[in-house]
C-alpha atoms as a PDB file:
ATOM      1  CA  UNK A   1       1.864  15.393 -11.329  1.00  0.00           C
ATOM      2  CA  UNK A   2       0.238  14.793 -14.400  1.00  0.00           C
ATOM      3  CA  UNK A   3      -0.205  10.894 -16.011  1.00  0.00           C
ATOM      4  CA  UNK A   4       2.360  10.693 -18.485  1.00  0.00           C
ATOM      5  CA  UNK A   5       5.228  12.252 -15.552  1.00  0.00           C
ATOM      6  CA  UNK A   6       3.433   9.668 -13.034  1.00  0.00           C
ATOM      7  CA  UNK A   7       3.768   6.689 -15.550  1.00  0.00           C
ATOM      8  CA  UNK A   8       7.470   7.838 -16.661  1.00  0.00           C
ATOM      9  CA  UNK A   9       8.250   8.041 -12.845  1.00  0.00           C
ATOM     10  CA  UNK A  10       6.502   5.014 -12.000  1.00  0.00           C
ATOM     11  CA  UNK A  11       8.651   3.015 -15.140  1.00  0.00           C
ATOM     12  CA  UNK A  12      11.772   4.164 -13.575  1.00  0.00           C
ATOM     13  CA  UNK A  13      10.985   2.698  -9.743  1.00  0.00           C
ATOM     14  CA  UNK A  14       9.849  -0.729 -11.710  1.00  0.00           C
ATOM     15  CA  UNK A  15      13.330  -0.589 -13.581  1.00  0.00           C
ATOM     16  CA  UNK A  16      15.280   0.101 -10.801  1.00  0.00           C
ATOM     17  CA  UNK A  17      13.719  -2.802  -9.423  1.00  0.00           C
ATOM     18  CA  UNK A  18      11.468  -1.218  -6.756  1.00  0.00           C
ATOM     19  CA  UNK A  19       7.900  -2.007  -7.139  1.00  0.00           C
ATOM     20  CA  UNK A  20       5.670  -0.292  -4.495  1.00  0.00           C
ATOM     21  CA  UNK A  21       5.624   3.297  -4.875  1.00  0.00           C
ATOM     22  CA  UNK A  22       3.283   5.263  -2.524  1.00  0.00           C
ATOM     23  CA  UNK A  23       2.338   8.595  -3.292  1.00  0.00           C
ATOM     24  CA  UNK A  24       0.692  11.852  -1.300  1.00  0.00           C
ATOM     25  CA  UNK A  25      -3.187  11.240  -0.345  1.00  0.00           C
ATOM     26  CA  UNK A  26      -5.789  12.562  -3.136  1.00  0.00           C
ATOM     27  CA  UNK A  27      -2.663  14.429  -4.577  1.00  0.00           C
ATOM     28  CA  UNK A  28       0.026  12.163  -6.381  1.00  0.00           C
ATOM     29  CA  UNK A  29      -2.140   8.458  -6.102  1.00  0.00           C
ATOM     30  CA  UNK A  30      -4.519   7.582  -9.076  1.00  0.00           C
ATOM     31  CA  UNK A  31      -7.081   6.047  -8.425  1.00  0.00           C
ATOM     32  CA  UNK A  32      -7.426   2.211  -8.589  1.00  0.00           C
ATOM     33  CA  UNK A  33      -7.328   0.981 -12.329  1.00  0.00           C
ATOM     34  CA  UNK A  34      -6.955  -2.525 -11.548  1.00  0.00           C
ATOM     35  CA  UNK A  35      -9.765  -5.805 -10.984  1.00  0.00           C
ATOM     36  CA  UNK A  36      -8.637  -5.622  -7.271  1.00  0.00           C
ATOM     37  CA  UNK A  37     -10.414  -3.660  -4.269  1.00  0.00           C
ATOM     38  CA  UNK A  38      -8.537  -2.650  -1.459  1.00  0.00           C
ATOM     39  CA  UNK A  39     -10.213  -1.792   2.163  1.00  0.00           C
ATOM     40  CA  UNK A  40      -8.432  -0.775   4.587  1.00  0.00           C
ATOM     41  CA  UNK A  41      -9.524  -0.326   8.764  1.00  0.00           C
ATOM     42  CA  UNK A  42      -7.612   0.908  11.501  1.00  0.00           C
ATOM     43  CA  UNK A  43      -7.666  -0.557  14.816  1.00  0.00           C
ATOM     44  CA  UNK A  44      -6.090  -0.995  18.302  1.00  0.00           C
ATOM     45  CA  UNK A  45      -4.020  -4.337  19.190  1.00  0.00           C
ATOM     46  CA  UNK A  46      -2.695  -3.884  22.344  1.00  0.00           C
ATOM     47  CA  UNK A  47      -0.638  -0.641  22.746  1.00  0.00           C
ATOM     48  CA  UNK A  48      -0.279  -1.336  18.858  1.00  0.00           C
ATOM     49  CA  UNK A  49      -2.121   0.489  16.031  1.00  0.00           C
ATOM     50  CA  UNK A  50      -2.975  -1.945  13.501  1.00  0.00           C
ATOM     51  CA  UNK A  51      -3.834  -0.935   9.586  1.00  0.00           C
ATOM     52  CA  UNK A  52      -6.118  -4.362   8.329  1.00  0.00           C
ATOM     53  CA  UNK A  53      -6.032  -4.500   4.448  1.00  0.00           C
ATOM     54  CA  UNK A  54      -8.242  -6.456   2.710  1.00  0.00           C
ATOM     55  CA  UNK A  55      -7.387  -7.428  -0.796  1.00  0.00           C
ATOM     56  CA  UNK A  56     -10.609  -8.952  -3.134  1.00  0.00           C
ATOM     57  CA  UNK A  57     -10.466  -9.772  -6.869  1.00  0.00           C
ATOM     58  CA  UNK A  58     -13.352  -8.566  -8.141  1.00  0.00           C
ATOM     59  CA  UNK A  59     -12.676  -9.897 -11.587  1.00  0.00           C
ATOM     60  CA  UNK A  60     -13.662 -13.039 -13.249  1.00  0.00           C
ATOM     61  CA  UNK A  61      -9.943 -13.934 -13.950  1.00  0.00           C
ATOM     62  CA  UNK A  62      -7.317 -14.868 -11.487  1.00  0.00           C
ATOM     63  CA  UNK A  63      -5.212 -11.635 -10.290  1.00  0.00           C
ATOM     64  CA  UNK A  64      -1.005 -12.384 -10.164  1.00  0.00           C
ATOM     65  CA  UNK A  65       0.762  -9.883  -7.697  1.00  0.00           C
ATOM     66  CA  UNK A  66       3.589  -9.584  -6.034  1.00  0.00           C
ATOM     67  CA  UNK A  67       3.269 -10.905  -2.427  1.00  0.00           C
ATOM     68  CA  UNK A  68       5.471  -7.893  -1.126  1.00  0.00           C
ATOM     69  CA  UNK A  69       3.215  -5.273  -2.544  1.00  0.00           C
ATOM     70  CA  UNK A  70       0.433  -7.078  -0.469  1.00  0.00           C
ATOM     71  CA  UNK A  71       2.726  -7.239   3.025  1.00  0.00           C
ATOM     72  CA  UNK A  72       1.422 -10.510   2.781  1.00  0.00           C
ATOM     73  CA  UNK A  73       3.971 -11.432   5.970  1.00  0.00           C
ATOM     74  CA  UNK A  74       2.943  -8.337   7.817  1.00  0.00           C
ATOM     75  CA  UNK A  75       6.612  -6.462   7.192  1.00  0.00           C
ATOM     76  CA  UNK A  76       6.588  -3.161   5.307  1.00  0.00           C
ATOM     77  CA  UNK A  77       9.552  -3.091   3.304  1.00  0.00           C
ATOM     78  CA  UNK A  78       8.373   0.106   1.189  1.00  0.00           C
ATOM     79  CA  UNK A  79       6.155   3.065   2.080  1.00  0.00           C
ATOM     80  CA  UNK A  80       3.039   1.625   1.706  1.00  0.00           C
ATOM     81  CA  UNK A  81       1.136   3.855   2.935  1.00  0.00           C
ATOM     82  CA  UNK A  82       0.434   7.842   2.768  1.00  0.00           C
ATOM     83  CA  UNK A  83      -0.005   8.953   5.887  1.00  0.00           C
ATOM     84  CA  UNK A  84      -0.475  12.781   7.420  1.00  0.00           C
ATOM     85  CA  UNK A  85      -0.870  14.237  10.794  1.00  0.00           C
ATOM     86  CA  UNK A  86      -2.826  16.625  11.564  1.00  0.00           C
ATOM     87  CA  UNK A  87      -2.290  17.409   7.596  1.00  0.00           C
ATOM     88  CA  UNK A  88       1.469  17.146   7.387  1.00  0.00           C
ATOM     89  CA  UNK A  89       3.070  13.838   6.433  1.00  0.00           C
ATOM     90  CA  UNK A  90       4.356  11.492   8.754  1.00  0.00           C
ATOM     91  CA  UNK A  91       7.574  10.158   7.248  1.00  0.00           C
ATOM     92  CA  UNK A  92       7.932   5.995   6.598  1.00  0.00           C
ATOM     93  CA  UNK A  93      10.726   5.342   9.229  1.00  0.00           C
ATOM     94  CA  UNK A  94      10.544   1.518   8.549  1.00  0.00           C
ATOM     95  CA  UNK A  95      12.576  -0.726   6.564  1.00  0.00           C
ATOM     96  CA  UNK A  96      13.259  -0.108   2.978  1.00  0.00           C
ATOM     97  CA  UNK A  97      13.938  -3.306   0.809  1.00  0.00           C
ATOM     98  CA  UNK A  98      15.999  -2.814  -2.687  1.00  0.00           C
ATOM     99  CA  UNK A  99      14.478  -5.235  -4.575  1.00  0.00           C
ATOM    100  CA  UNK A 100      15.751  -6.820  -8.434  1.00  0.00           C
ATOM    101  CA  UNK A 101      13.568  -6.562 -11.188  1.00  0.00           C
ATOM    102  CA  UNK A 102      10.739  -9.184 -10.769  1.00  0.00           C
ATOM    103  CA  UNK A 103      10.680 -12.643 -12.368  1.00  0.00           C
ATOM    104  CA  UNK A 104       7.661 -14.500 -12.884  1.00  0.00           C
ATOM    105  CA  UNK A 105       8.416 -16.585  -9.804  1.00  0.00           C
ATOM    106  CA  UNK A 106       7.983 -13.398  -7.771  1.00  0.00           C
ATOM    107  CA  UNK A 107       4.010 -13.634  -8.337  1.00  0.00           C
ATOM    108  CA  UNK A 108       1.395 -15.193  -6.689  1.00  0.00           C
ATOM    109  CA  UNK A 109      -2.221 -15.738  -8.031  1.00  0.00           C
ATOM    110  CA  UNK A 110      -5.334 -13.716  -6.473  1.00  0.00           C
ATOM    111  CA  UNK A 111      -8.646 -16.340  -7.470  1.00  0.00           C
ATOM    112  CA  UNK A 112     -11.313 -14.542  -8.790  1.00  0.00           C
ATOM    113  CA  UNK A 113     -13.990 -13.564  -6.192  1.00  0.00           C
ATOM    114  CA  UNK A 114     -11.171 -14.200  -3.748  1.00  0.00           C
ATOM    115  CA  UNK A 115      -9.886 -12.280  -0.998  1.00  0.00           C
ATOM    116  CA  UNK A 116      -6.407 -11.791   1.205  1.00  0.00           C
ATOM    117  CA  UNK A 117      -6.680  -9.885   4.522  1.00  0.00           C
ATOM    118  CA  UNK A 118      -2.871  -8.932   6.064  1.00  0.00           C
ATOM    119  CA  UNK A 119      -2.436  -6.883   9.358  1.00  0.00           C
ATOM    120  CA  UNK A 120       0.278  -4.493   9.697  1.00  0.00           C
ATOM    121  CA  UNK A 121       1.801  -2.800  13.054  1.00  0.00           C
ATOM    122  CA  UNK A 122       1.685   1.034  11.952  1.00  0.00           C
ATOM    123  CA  UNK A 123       3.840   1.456  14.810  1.00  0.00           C
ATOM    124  CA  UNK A 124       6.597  -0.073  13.593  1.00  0.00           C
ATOM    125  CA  UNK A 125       6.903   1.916  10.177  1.00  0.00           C
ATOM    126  CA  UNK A 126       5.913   5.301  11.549  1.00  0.00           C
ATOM    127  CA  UNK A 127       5.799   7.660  14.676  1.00  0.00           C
ATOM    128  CA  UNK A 128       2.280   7.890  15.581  1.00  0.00           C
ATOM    129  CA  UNK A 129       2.002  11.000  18.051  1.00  0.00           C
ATOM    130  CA  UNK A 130      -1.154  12.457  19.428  1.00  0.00           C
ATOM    131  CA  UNK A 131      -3.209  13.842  16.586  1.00  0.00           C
ATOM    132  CA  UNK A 132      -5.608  13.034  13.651  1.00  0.00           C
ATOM    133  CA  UNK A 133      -4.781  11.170  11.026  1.00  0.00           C
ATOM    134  CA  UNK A 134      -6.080  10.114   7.747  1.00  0.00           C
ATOM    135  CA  UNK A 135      -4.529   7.009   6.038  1.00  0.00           C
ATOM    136  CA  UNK A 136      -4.306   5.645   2.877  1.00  0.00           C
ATOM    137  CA  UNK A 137      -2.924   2.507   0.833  1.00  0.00           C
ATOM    138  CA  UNK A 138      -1.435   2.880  -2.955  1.00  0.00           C
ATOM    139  CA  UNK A 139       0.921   0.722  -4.665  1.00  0.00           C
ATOM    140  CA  UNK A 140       2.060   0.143  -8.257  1.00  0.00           C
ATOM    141  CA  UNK A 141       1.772  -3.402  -9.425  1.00  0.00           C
ATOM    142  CA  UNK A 142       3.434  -4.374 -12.103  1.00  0.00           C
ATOM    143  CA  UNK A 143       2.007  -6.886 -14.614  1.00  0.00           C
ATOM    144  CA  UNK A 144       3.283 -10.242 -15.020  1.00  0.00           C
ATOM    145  CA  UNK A 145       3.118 -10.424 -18.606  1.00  0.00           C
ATOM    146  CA  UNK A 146       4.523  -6.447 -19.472  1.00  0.00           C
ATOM    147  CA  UNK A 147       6.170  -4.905 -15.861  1.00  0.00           C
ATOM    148  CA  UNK A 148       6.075  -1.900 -18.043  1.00  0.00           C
ATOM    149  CA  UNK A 149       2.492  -2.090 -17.584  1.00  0.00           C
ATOM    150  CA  UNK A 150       1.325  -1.046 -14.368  1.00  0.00           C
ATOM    151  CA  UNK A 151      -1.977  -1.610 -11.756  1.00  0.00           C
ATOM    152  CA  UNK A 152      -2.392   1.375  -9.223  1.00  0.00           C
ATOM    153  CA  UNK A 153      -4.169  -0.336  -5.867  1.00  0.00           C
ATOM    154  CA  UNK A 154      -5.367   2.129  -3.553  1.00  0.00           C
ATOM    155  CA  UNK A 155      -7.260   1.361  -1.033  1.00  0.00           C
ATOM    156  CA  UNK A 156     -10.059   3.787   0.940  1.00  0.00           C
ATOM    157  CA  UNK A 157      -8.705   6.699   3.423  1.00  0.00           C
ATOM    158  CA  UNK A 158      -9.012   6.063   7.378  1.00  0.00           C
ATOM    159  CA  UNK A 159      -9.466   8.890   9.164  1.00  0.00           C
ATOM    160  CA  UNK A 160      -8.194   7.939  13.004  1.00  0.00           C
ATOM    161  CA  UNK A 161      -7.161   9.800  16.264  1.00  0.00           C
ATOM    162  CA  UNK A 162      -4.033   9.092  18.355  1.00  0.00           C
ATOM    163  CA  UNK A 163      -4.615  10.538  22.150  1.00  0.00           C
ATOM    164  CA  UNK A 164      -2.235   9.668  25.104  1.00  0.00           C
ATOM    165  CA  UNK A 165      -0.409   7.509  22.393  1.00  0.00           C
ATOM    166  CA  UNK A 166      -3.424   5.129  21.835  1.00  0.00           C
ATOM    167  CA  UNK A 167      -5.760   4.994  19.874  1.00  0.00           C
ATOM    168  CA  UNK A 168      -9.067   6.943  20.299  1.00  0.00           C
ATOM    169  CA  UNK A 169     -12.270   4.652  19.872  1.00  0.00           C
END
């Protein structure tokens, strides 16, 4: 998709009132163009698999965001993340909030040199079968002064292997 289709695309989610597009690995996601770094890990809790994302302001100004784009509460309510099997897509089976267009009482402020960690439960979102998977964050963010303006956070891809329905270490 080229930039100005993303950025009409992206315009019409915000409007609609849905702000935390994903889009395909390496193929539809920009990269990052905003003052915050996202890392992502994968790891086993349990009979769980758990994505840890780790959200740092790089910049020397505080960061607003929206605390859903940041599954702050550990519930995906958007497909958050592009995920493929064994190079195929595994669908987002989880829940899918319609949200109204934001207000700024919808943000919350990221200090500079700051950081927010959140752990989600892949395993409630997706169907993780045996196979290999690579795994990646990317959200719009709309700004709090201009939602047409928007902040692409993506984070690094995880490459990880489901065998026996766990996790492989």
């Amino acid at each position: 998709m080229n930039q100005p289709t993303f950025i009409i695309a992206a315009l019409l989610l915000i409007l609609s009132g849905g702000c935390g597009a994903t889009a395909p690995v390496d193929t539809e996601c920009p990269k990052s163009n905003s003052p915050i770094d996202c890392h992502l890990e994968v790891t086993a809790v349990k009979n769980s698999t758990v994505a840890i994302l780790k959200f740092s302001n790089r910049s020397k100004t505080p960061y607003p965001y929206l605390r859903w784009n940041l599954i702050m509460d550990g519930e995906v309510t958007f497909d958050a993340f592009d995920m493929k099997r064994n190079g195929t897509s595994v669908e987002y089976k989880g829940v899918r909030v319609k949200r109204r267009p934001t207000t700024k009482d919808d943000f919350e402020i990221l200090e500079p040199m700051k950081e927010i960690k959140t752990q989600i439960i892949l395993n409630h979102s997706y169907d993780l079968r045996d196979g290999k998977y690579a795994l990646l964050y990317c959200a719009l963010f709309p700004h709090l002064d201009d939602p047409s303006k928007l902040d692409v956070i993506r984070s690094n891809q995880v490459e990880f292997e489901i065998v026996h329905g766990s996790l492989k270490k």
